[in-house]
PDB file of N, CA and C in Angstrom:
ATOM      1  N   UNK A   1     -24.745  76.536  39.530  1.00  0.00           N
ATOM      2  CA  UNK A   1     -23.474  75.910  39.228  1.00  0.00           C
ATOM      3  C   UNK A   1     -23.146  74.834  40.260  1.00  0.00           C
ATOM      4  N   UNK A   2     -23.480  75.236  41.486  1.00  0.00           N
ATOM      5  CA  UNK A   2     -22.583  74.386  42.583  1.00  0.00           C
ATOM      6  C   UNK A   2     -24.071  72.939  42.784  1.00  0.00           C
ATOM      7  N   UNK A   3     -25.191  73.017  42.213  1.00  0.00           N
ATOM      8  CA  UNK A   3     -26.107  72.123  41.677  1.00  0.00           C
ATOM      9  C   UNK A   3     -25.588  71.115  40.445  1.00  0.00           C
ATOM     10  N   UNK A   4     -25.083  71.199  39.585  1.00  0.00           N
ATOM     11  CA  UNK A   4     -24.543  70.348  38.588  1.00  0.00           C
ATOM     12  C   UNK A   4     -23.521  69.870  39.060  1.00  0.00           C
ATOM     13  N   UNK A   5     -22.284  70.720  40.097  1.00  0.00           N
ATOM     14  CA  UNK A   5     -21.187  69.884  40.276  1.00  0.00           C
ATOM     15  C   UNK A   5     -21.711  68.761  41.298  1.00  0.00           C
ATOM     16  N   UNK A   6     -22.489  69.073  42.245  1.00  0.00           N
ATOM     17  CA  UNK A   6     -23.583  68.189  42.849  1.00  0.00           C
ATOM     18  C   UNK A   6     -23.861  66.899  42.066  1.00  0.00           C
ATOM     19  N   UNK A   7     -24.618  67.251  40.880  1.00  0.00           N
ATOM     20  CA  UNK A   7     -25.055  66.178  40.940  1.00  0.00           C
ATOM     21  C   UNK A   7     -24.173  65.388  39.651  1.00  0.00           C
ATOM     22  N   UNK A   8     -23.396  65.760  39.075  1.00  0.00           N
ATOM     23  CA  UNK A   8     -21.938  65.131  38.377  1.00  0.00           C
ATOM     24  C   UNK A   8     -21.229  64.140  39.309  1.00  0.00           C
ATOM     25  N   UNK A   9     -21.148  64.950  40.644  1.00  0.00           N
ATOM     26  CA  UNK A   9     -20.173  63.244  41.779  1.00  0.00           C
ATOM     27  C   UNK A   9     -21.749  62.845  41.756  1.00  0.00           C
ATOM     28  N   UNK A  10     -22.849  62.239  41.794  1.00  0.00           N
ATOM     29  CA  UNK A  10     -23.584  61.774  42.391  1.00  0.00           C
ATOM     30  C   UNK A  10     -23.804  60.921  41.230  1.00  0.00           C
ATOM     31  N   UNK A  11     -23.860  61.495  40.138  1.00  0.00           N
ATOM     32  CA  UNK A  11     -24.049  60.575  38.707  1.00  0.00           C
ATOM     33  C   UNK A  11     -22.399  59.608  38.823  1.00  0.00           C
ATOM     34  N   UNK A  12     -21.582  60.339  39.024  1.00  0.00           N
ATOM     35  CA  UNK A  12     -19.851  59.541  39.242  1.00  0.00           C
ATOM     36  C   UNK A  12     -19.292  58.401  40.286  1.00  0.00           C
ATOM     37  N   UNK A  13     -20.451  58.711  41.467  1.00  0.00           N
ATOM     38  CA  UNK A  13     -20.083  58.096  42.365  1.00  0.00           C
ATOM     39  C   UNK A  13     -20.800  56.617  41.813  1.00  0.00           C
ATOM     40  N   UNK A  14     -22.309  57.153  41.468  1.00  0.00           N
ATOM     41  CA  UNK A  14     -23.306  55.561  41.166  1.00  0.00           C
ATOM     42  C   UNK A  14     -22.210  54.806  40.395  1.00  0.00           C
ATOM     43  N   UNK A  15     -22.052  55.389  39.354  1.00  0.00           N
ATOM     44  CA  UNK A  15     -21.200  54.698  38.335  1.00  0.00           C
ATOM     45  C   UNK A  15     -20.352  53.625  38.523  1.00  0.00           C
ATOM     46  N   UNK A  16     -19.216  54.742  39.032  1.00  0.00           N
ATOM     47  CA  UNK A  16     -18.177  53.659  39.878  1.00  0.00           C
ATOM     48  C   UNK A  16     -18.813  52.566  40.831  1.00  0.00           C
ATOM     49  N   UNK A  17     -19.787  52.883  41.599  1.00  0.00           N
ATOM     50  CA  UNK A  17     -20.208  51.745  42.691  1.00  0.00           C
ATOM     51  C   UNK A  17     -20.884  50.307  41.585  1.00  0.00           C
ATOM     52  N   UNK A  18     -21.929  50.972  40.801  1.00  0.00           N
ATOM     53  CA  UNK A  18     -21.758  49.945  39.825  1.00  0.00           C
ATOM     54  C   UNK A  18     -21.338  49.198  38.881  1.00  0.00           C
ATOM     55  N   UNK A  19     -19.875  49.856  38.619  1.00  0.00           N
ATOM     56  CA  UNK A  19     -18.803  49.016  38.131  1.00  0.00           C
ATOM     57  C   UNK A  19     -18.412  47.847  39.118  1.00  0.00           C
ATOM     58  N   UNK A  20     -17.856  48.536  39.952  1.00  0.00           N
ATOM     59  CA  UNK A  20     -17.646  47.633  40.718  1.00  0.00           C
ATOM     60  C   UNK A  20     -18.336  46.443  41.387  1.00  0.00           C
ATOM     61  N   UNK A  21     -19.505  46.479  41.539  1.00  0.00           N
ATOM     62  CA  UNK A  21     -20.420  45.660  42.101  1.00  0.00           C
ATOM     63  C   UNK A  21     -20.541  44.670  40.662  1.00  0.00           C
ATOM     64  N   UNK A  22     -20.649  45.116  39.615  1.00  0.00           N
ATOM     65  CA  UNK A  22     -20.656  44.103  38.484  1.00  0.00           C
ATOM     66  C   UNK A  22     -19.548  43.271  38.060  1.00  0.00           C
ATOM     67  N   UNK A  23     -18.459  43.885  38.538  1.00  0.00           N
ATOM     68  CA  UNK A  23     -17.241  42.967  38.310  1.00  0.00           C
ATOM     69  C   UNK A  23     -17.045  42.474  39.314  1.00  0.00           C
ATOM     70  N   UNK A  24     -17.350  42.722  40.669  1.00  0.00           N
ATOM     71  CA  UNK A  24     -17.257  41.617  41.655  1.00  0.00           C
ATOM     72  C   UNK A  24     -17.906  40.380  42.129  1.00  0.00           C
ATOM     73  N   UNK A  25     -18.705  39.846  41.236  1.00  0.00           N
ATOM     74  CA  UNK A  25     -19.368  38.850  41.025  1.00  0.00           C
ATOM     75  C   UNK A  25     -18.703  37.795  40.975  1.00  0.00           C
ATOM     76  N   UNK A  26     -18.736  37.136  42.346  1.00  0.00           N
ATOM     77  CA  UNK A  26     -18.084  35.701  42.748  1.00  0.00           C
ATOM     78  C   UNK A  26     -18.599  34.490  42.056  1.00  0.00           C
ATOM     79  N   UNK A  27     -19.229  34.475  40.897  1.00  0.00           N
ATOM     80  CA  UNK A  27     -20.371  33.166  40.273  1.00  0.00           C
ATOM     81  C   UNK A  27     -19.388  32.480  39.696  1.00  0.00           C
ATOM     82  N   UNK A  28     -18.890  31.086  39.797  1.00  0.00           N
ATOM     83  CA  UNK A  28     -17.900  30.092  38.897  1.00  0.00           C
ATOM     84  C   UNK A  28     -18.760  30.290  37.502  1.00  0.00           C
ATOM     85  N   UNK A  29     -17.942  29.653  36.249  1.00  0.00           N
ATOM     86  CA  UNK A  29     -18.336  29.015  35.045  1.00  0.00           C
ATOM     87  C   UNK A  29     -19.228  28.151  35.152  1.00  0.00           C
ATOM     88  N   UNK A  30     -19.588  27.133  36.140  1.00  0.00           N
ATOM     89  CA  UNK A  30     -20.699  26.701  36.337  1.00  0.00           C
ATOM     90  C   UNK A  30     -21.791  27.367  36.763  1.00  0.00           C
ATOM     91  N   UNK A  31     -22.404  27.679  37.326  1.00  0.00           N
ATOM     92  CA  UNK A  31     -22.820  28.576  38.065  1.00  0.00           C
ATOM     93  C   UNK A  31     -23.749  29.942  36.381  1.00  0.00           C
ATOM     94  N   UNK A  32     -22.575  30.061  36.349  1.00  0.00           N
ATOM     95  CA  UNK A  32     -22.632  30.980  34.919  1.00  0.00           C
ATOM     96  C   UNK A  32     -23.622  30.843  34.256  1.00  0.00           C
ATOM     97  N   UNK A  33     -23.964  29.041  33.040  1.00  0.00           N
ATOM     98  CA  UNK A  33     -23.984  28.603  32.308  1.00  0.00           C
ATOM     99  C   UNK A  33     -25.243  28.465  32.878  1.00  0.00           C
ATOM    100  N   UNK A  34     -25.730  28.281  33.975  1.00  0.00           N
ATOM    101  CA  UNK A  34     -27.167  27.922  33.794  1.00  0.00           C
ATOM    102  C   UNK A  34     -27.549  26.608  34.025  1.00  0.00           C
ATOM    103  N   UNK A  35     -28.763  26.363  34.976  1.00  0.00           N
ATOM    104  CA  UNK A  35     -28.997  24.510  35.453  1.00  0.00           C
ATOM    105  C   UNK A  35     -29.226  24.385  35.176  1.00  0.00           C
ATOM    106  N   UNK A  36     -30.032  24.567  33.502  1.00  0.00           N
ATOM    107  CA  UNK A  36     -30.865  24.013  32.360  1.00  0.00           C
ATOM    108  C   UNK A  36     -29.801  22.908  31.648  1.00  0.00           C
ATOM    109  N   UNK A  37     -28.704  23.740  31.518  1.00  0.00           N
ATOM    110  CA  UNK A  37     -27.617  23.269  30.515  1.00  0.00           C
ATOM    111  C   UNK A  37     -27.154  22.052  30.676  1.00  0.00           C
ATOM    112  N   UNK A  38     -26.926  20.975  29.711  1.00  0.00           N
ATOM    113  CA  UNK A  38     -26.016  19.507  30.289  1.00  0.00           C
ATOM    114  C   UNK A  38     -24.238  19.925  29.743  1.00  0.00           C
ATOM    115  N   UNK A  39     -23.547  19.589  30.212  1.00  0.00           N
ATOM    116  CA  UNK A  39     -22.502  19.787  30.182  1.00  0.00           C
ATOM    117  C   UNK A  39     -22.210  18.986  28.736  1.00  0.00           C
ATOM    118  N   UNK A  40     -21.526  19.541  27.342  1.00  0.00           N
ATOM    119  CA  UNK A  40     -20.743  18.425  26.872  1.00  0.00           C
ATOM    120  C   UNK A  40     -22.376  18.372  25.364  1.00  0.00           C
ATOM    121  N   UNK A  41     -23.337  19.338  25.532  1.00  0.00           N
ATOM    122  CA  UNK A  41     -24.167  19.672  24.529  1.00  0.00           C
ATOM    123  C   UNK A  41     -24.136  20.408  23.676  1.00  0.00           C
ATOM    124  N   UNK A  42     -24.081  19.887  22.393  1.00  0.00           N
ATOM    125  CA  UNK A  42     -23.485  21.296  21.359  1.00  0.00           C
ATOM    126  C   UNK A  42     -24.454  21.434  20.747  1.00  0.00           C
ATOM    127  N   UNK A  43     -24.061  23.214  20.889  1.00  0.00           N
ATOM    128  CA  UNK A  43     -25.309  23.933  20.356  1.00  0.00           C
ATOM    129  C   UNK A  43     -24.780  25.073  18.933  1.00  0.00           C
ATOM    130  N   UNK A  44     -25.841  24.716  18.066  1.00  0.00           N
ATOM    131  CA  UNK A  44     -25.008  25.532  16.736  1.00  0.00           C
ATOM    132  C   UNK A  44     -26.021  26.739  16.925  1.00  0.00           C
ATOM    133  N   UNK A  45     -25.511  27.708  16.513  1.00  0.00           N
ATOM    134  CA  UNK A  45     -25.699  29.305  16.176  1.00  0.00           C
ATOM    135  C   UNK A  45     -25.610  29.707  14.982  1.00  0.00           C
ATOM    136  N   UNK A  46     -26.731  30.539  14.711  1.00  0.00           N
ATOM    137  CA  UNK A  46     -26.837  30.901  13.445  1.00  0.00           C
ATOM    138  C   UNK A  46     -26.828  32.353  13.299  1.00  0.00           C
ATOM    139  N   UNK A  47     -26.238  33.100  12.968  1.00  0.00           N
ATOM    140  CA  UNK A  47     -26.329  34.224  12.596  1.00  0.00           C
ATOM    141  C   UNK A  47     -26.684  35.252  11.718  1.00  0.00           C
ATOM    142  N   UNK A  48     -27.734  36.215  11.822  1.00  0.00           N
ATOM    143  CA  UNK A  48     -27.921  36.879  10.222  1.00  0.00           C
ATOM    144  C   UNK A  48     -26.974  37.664   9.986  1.00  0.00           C
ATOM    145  N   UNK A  49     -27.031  38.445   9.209  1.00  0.00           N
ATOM    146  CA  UNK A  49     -25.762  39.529   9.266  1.00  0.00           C
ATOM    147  C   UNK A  49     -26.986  41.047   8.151  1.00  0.00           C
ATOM    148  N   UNK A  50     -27.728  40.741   8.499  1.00  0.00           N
ATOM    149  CA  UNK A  50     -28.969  41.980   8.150  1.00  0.00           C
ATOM    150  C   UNK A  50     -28.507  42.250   6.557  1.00  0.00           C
ATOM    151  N   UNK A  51     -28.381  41.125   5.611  1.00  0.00           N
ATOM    152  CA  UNK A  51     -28.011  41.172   4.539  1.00  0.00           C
ATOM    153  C   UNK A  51     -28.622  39.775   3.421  1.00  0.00           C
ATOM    154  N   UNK A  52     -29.725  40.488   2.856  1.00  0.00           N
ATOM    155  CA  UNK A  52     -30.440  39.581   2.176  1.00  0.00           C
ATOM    156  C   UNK A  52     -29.511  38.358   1.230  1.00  0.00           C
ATOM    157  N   UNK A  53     -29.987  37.176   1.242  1.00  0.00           N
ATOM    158  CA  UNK A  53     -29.000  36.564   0.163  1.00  0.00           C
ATOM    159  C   UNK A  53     -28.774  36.794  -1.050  1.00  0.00           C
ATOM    160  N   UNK A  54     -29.801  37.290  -1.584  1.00  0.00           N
ATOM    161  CA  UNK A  54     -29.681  37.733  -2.976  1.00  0.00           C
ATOM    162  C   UNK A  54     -28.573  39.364  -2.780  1.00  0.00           C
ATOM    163  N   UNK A  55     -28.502  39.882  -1.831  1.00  0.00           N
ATOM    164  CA  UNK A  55     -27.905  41.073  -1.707  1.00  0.00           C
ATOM    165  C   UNK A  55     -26.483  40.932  -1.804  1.00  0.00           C
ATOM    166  N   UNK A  56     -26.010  39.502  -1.397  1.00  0.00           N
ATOM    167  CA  UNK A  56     -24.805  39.536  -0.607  1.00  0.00           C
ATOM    168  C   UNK A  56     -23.509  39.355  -1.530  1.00  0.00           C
ATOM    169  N   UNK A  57     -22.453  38.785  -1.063  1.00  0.00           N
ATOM    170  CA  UNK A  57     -21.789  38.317  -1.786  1.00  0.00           C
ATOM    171  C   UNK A  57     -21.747  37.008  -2.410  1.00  0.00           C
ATOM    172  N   UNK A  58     -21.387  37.322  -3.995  1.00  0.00           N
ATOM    173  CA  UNK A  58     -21.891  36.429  -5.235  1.00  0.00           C
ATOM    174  C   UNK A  58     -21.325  34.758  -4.808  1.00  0.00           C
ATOM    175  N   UNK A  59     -21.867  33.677  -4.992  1.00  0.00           N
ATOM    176  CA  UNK A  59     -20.951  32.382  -5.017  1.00  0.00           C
ATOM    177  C   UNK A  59     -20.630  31.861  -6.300  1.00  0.00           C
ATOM    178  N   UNK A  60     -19.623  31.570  -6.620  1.00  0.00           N
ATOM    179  CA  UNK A  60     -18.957  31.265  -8.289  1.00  0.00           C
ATOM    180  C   UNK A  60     -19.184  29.700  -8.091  1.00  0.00           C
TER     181      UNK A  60
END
């Protein structure tokens, strides 16, 4: 018993430390985005939605 409560804070403690360490990430929006990126480049996205066209909803 006193083995699981063991290792419950030890699984609790990581946790929390890596919350925190992930939200404390000082990186600007630049920084963010990546030095590949040019500022002011638009990029379109396409999305499937795991739904064949013939499956989907009808167009009139």
């Amino acid at each position: 018993m006193k083995n699981k409560q063991m290792i419950g804070l030890v699984l609790s403690a990581s946790l929390v430390t890596m919350g925190l360490v992930g939200c404390g990430s000082n990186q600007t929006a630049d920084n963010a985005a990546g030095s590949g990126t040019t500022p002011g480049k638009v990029v379109k996205l396409k999305f499937w939605g795991a739904v064949p066209e013939e499956s989907g909803p009808k167009k009139q």
